[in-house]
C-alpha atoms as a PDB file:
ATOM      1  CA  UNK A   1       0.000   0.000   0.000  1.00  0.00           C
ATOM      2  CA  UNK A   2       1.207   3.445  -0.895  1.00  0.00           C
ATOM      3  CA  UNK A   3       1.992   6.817   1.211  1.00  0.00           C
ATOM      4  CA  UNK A   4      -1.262   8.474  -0.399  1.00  0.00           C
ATOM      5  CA  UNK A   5      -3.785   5.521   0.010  1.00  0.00           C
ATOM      6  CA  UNK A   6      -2.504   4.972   3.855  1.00  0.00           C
ATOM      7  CA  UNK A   7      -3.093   8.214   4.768  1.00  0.00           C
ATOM      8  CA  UNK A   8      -6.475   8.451   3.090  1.00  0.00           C
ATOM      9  CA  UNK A   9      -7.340   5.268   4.667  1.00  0.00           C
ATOM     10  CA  UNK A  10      -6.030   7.123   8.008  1.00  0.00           C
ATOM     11  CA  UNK A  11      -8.328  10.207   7.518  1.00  0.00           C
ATOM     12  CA  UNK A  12     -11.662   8.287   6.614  1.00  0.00           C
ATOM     13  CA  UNK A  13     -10.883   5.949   9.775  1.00  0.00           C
ATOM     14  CA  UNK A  14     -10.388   9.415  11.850  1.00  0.00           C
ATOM     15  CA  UNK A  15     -13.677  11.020  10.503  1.00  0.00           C
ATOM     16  CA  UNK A  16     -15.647   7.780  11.412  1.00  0.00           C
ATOM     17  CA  UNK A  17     -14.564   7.758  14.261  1.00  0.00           C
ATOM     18  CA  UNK A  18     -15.119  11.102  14.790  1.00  0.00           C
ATOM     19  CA  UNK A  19     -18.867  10.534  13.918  1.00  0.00           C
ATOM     20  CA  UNK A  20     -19.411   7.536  15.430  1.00  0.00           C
ATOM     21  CA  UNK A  21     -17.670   6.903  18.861  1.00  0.00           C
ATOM     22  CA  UNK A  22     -19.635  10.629  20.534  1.00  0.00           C
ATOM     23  CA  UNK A  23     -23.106   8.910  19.616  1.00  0.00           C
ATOM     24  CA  UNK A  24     -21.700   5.519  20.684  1.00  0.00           C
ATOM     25  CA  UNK A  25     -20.780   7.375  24.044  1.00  0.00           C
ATOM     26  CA  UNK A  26     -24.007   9.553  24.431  1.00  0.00           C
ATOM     27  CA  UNK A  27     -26.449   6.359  23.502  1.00  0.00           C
ATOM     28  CA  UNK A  28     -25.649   5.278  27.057  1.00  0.00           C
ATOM     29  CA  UNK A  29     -25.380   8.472  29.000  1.00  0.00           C
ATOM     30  CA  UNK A  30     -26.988   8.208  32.298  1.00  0.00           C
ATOM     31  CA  UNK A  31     -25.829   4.399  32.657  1.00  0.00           C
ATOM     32  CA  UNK A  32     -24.458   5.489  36.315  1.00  0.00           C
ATOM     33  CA  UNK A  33     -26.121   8.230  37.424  1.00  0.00           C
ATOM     34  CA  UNK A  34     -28.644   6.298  40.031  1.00  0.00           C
ATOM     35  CA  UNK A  35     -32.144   7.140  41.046  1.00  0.00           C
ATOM     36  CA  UNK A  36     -32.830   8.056  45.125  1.00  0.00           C
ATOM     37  CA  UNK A  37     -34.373   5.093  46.663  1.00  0.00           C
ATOM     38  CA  UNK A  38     -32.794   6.141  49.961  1.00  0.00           C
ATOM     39  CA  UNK A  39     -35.889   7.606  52.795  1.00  0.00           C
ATOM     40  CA  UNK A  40     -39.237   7.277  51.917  1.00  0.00           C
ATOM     41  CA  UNK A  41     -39.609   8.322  48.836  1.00  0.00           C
ATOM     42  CA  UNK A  42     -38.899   6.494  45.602  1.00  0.00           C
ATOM     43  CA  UNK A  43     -37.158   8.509  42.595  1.00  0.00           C
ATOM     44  CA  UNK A  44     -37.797   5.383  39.639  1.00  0.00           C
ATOM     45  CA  UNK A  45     -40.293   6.777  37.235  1.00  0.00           C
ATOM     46  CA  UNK A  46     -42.816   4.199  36.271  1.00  0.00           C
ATOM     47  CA  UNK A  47     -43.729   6.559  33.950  1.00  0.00           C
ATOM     48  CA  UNK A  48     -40.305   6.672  31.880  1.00  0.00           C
ATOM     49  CA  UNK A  49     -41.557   2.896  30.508  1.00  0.00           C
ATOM     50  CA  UNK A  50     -45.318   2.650  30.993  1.00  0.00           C
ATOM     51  CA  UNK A  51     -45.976   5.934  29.506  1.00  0.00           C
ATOM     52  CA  UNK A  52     -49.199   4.738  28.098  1.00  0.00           C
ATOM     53  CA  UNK A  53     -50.319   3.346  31.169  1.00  0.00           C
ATOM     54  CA  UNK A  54     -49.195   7.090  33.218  1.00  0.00           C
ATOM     55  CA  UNK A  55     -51.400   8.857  30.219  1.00  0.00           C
ATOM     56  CA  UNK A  56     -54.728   6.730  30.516  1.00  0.00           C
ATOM     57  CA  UNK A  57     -54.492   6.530  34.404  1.00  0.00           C
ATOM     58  CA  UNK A  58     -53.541  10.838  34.549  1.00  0.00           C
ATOM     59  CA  UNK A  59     -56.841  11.084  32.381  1.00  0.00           C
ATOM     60  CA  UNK A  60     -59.064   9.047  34.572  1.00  0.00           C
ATOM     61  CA  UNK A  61     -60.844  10.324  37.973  1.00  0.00           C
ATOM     62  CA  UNK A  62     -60.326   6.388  39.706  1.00  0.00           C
ATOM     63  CA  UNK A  63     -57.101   5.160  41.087  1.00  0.00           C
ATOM     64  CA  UNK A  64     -55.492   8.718  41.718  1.00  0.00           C
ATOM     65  CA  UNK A  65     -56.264   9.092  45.798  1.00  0.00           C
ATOM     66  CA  UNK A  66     -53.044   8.400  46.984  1.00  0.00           C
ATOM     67  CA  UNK A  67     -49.889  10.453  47.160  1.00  0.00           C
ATOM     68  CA  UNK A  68     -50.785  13.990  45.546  1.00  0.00           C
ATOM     69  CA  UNK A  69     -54.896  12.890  45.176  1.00  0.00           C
ATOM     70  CA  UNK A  70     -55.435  15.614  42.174  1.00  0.00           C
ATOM     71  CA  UNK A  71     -53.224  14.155  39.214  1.00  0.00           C
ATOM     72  CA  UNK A  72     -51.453  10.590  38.755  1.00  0.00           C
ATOM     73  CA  UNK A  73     -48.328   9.999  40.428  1.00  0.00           C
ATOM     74  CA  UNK A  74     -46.116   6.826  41.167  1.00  0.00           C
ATOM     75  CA  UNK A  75     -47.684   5.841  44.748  1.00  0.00           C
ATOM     76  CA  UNK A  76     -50.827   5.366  42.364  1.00  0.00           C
ATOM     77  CA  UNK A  77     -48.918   2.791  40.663  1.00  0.00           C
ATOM     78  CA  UNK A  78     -47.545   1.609  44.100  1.00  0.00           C
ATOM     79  CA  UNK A  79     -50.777   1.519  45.469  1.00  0.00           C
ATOM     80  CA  UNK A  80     -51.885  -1.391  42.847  1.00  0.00           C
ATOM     81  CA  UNK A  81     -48.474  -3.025  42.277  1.00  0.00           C
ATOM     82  CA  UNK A  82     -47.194  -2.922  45.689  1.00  0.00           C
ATOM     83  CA  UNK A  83     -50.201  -3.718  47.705  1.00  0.00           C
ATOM     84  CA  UNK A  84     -50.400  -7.349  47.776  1.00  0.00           C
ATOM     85  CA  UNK A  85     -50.021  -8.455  51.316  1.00  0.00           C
ATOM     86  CA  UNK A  86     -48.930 -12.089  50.404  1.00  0.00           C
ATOM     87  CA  UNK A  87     -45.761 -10.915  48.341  1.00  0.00           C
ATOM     88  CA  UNK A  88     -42.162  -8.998  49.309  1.00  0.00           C
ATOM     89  CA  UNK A  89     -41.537  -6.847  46.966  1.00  0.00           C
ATOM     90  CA  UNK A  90     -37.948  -4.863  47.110  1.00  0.00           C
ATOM     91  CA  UNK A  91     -37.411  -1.936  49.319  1.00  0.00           C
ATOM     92  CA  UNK A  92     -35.410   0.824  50.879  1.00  0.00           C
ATOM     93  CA  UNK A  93     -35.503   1.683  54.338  1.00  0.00           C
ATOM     94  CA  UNK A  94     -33.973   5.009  55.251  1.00  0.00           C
ATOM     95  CA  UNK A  95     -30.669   3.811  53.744  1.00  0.00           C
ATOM     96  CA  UNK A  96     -29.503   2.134  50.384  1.00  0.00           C
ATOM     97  CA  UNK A  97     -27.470  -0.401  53.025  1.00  0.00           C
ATOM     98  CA  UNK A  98     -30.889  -1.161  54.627  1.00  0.00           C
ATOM     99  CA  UNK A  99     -32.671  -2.954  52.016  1.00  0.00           C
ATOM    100  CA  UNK A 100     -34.723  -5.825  51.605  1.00  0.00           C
ATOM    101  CA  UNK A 101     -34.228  -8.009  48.334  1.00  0.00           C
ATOM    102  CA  UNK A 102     -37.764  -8.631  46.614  1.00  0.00           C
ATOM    103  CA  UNK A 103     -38.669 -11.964  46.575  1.00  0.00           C
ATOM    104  CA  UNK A 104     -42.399 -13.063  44.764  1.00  0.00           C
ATOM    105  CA  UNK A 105     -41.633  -9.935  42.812  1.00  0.00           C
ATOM    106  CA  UNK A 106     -38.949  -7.122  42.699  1.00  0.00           C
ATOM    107  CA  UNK A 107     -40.738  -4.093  41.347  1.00  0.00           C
ATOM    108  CA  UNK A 108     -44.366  -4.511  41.000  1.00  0.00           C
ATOM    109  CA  UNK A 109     -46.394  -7.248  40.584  1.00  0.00           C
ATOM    110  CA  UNK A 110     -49.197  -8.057  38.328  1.00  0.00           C
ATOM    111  CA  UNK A 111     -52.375  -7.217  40.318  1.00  0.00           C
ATOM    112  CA  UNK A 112     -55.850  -8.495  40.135  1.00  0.00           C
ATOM    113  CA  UNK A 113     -58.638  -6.249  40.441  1.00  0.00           C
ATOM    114  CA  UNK A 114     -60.505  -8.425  43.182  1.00  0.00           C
ATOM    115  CA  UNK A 115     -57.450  -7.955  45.494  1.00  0.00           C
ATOM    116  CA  UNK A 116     -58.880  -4.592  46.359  1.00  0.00           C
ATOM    117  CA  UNK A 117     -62.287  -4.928  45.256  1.00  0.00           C
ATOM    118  CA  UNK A 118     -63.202  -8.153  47.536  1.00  0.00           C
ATOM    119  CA  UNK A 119     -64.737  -6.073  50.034  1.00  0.00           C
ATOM    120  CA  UNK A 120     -66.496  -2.876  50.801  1.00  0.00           C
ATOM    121  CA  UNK A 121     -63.953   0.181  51.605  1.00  0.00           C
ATOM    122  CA  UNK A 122     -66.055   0.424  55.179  1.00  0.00           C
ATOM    123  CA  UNK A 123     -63.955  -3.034  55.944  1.00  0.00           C
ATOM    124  CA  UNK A 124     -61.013  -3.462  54.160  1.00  0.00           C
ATOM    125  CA  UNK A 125     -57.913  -2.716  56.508  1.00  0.00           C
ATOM    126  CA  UNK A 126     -55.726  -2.113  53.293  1.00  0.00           C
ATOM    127  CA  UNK A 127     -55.918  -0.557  49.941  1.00  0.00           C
ATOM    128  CA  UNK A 128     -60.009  -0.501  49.873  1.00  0.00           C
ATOM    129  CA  UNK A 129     -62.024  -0.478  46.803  1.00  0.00           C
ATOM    130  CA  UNK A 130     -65.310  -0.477  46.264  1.00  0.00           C
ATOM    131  CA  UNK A 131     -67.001  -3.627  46.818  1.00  0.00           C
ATOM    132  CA  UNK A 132     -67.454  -5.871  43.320  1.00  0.00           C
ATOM    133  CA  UNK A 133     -69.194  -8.602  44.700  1.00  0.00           C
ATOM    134  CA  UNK A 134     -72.596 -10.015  44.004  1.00  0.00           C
ATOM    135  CA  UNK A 135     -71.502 -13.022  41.195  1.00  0.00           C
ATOM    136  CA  UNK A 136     -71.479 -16.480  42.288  1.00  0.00           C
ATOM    137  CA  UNK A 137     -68.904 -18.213  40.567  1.00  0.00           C
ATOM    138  CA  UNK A 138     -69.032 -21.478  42.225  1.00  0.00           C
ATOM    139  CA  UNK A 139     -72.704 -21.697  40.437  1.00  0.00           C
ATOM    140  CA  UNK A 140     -70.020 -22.349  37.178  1.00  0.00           C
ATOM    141  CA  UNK A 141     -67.878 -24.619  38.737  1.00  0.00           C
ATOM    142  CA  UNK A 142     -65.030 -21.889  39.429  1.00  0.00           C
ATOM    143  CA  UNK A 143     -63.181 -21.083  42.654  1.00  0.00           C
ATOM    144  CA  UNK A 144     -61.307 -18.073  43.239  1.00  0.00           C
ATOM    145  CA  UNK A 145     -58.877 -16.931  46.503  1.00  0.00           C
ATOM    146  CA  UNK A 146     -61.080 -13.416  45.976  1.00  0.00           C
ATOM    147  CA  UNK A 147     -64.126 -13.411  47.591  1.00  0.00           C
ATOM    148  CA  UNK A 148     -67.524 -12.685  44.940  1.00  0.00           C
ATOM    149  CA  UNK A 149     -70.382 -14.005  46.923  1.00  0.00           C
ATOM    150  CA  UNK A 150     -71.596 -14.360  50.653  1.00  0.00           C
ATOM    151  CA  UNK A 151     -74.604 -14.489  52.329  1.00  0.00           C
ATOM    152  CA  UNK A 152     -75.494 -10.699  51.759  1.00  0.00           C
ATOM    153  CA  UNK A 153     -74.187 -10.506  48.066  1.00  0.00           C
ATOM    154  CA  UNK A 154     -75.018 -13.886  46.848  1.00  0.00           C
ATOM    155  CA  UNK A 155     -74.900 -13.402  43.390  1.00  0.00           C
ATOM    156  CA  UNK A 156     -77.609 -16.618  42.449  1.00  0.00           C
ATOM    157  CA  UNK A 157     -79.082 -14.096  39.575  1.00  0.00           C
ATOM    158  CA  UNK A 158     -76.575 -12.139  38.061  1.00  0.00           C
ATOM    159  CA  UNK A 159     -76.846 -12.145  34.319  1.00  0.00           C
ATOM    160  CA  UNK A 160     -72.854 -12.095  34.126  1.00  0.00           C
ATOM    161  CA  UNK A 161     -71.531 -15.217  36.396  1.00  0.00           C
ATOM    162  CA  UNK A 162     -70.216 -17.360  33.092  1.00  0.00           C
ATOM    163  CA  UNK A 163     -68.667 -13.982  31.666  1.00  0.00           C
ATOM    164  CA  UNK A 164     -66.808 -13.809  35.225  1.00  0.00           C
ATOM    165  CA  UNK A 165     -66.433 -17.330  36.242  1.00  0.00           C
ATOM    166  CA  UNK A 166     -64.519 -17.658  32.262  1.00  0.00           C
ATOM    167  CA  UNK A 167     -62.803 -14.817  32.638  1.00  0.00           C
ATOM    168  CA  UNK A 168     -60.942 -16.739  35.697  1.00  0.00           C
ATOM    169  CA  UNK A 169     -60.449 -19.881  34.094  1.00  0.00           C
ATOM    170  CA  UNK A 170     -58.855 -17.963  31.411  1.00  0.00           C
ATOM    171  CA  UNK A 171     -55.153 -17.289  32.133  1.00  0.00           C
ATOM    172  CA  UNK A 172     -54.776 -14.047  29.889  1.00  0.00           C
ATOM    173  CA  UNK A 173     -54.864 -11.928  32.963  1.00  0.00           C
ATOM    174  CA  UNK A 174     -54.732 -12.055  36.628  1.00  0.00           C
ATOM    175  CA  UNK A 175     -58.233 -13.647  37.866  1.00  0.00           C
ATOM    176  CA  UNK A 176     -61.455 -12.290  36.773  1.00  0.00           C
ATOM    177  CA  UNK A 177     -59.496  -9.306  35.135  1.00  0.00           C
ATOM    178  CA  UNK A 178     -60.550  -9.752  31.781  1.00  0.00           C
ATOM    179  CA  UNK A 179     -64.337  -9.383  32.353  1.00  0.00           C
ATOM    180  CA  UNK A 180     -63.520  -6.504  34.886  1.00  0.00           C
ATOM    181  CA  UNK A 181     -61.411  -4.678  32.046  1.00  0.00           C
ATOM    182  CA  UNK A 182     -63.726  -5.630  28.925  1.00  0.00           C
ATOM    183  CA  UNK A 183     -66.766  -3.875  30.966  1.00  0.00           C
ATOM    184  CA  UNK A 184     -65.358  -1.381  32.849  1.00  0.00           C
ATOM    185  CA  UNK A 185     -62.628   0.451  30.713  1.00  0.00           C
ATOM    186  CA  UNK A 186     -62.453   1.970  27.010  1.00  0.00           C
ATOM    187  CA  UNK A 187     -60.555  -1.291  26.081  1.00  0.00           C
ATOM    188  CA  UNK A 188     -62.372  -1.852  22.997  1.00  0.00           C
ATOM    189  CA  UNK A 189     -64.145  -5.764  22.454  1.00  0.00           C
ATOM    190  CA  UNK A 190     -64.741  -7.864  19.640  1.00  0.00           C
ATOM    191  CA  UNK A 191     -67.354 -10.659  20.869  1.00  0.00           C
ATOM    192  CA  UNK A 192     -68.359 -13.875  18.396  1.00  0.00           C
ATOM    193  CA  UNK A 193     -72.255 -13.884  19.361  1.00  0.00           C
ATOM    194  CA  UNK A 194     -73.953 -16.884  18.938  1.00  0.00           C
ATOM    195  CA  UNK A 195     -77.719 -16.548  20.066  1.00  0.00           C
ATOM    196  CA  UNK A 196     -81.380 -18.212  19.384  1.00  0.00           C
ATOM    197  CA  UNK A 197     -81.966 -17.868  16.065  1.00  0.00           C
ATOM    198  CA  UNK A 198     -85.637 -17.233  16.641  1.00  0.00           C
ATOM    199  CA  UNK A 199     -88.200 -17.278  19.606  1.00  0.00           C
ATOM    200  CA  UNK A 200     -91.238 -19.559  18.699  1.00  0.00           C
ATOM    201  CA  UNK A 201     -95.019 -20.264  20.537  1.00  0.00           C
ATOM    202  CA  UNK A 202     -98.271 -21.198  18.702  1.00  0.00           C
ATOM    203  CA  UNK A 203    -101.236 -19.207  18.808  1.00  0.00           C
ATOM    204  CA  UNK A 204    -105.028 -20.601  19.196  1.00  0.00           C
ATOM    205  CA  UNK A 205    -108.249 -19.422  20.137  1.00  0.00           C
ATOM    206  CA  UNK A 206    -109.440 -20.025  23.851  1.00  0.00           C
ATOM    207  CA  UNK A 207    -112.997 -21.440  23.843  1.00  0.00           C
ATOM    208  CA  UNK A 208    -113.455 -20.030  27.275  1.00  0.00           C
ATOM    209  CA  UNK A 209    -111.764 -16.714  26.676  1.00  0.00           C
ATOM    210  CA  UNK A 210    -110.756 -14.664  29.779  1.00  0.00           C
ATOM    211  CA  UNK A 211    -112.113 -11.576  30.282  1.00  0.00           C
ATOM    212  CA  UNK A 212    -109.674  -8.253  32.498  1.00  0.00           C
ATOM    213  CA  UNK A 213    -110.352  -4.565  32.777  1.00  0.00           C
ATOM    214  CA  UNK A 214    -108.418  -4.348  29.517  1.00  0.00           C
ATOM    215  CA  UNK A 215    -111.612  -6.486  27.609  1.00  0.00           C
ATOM    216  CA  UNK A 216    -111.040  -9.756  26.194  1.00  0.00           C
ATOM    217  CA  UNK A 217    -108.634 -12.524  25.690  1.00  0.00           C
ATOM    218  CA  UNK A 218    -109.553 -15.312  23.482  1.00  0.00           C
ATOM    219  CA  UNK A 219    -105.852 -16.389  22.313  1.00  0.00           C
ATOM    220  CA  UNK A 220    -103.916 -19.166  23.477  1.00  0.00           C
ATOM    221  CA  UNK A 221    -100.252 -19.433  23.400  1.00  0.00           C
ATOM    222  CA  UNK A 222     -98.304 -22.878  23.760  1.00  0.00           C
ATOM    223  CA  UNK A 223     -95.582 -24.930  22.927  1.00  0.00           C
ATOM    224  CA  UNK A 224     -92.325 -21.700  23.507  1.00  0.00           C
ATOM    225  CA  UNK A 225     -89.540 -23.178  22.101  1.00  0.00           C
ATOM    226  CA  UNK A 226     -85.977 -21.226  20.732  1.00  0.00           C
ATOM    227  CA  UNK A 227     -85.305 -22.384  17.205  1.00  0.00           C
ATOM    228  CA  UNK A 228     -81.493 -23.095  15.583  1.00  0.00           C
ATOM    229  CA  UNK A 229     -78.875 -20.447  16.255  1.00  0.00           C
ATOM    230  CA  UNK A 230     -77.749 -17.396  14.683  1.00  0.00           C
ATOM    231  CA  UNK A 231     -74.202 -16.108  14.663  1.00  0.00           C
ATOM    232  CA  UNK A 232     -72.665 -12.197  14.451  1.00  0.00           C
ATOM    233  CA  UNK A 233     -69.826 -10.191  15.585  1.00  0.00           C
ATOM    234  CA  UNK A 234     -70.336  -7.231  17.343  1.00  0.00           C
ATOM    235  CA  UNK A 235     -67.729  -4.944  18.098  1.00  0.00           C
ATOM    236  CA  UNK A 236     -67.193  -1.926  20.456  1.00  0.00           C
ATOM    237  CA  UNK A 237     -64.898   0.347  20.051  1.00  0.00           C
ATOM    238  CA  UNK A 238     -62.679   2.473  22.627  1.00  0.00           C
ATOM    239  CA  UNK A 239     -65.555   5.249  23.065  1.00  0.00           C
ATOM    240  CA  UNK A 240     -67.760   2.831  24.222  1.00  0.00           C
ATOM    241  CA  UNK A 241     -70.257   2.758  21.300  1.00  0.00           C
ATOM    242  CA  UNK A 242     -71.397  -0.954  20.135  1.00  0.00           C
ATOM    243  CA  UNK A 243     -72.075  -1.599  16.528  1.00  0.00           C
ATOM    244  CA  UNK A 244     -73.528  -4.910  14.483  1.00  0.00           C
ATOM    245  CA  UNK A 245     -74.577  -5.042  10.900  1.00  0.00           C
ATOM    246  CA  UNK A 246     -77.533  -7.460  11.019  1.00  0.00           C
ATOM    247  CA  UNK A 247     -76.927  -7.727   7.533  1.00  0.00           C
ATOM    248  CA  UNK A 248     -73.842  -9.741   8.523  1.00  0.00           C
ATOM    249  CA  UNK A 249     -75.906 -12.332  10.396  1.00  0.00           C
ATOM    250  CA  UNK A 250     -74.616 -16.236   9.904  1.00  0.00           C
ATOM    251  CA  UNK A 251     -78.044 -18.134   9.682  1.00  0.00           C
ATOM    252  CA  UNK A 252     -78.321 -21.866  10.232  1.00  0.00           C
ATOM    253  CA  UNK A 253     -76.331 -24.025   7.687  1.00  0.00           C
ATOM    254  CA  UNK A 254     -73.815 -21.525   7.532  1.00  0.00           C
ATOM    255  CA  UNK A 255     -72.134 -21.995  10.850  1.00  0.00           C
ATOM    256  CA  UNK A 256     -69.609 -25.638  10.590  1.00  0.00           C
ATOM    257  CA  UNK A 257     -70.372 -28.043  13.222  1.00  0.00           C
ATOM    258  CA  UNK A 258     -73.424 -26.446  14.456  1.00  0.00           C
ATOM    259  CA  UNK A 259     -77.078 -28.363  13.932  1.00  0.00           C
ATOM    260  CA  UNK A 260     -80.066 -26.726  13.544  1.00  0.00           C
ATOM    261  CA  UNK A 261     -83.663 -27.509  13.903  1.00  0.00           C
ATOM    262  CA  UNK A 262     -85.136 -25.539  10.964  1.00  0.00           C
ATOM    263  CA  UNK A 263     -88.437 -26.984  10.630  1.00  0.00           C
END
């Protein structure tokens, strides 16, 4: 290799590096400058990852009432993901040589939304919620360490007991969380319907018709019976609003694997 191409291989080595190592340096600036974890306070922003999470909660008027009690703030997110009374989480005390290593969790752990919602805030000696009972979930064959049901709220008619009972065989989310979320947040849903296809009864004429203060009855109806299934989609969308295009409707003989009685 010549004089001339070493020392243009020289300078273009020099510029690169020139261009290169400063971002190289300054992509992990920071690397060793340490939040505060030391008193009672805790410096680690939740909200430098879970951004999305900080925005949604800061817009919402539940889950705000600790630490500042007007705006979102991290001892919101403590209060959920550092309440359970069955797990050690990681802490500070006073001192970053007083610690205590987390053990079922470091950080946070995932929550379910019975842990504070088992029981009316009147009785719960931590984090109290608003009482979510009245579901009976052992009516599906379901058990759950949360408590749904007692002899006050015993749940034996609510129209939702499958939808919650499912939601905590499913292992998606914590518990029951997926029916909590899908009714009670702007998560939008997508729900596969499939219904009665028709509700049927025969009409005849009563010989010995019945007569109220609203005149006459001579009609009989007999024989109520739900005929074949339909099937649809409906979806709802982040704003709450619920649309289906009947038009869309899978009548029997369209849906595999499903029998109808179409007579």
């Amino acid at each position: 290799m010549n004089l001339s191409k070493a020392l243009l291989l020289a300078v273009i080595l020099t510029a690169t590096g020139l261009v290169v190592l400063p971002n190289t340096v300054s992509l992990f600036a920071g690397q060793h400058y340490w939040y505060n974890l030391s008193g009672t306070g805790n410096d680690v922003p939740c909200e430098k990852c879970h951004a999305d999470v900080f925005e949604e909660l800061s817009q919402s008027t539940f889950h705000i009432h600790w630490g500042d009690k007007t705006k979102a703030d991290r001892e919101d997110c403590a209060a959920c993901h550092r309440s359970n009374l069955n797990i050690q989480y990681a802490s500070v005390n006073g001192s970053y040589t007083a610690y205590t290593p987390g053990k079922e969790a470091h950080a946070a752990s995932v929550v379910a939304c019975m842990l504070c919602h088992q029981a009316n805030a009147s009785e719960a000696t931590w984090a109290p919620g608003y009482y979510a009972g009245g579901f009976n979930v052992s009516m599906m064959g379901v058990s759950s360490p949360y408590n749904y049901s007692n002899a006050t709220f015993n749940g034996m008619y609510a129209a939702h007991n499958a939808f919650v009972a499912k939601a905590i065989e499913d292992t998606t989310l914590q518990d029951s969380n997926e029916a909590c979320i899908a009714c009670h947040t702007h998560v939008a849903v997508k729900i596969n319907w499939t219904h009665a296809r028709s509700l049927e009864f025969d009409i005849g004429i009563d010989k010995n018709s019945i007569t109220t203060s609203y005149g006459p009855h001579n009609w009989t109806i007999t024989n109520w019976s739900v005929n074949g299934t339909a099937w649809d989609i409906v979806w709802g969308n982040t704003t709450g609003y619920g649309a289906t295009n009947l038009n869309n409707i899978t009548w029997p003989g369209n849906v595999p694997g499903v029998s109808y009685n179409t007579s």
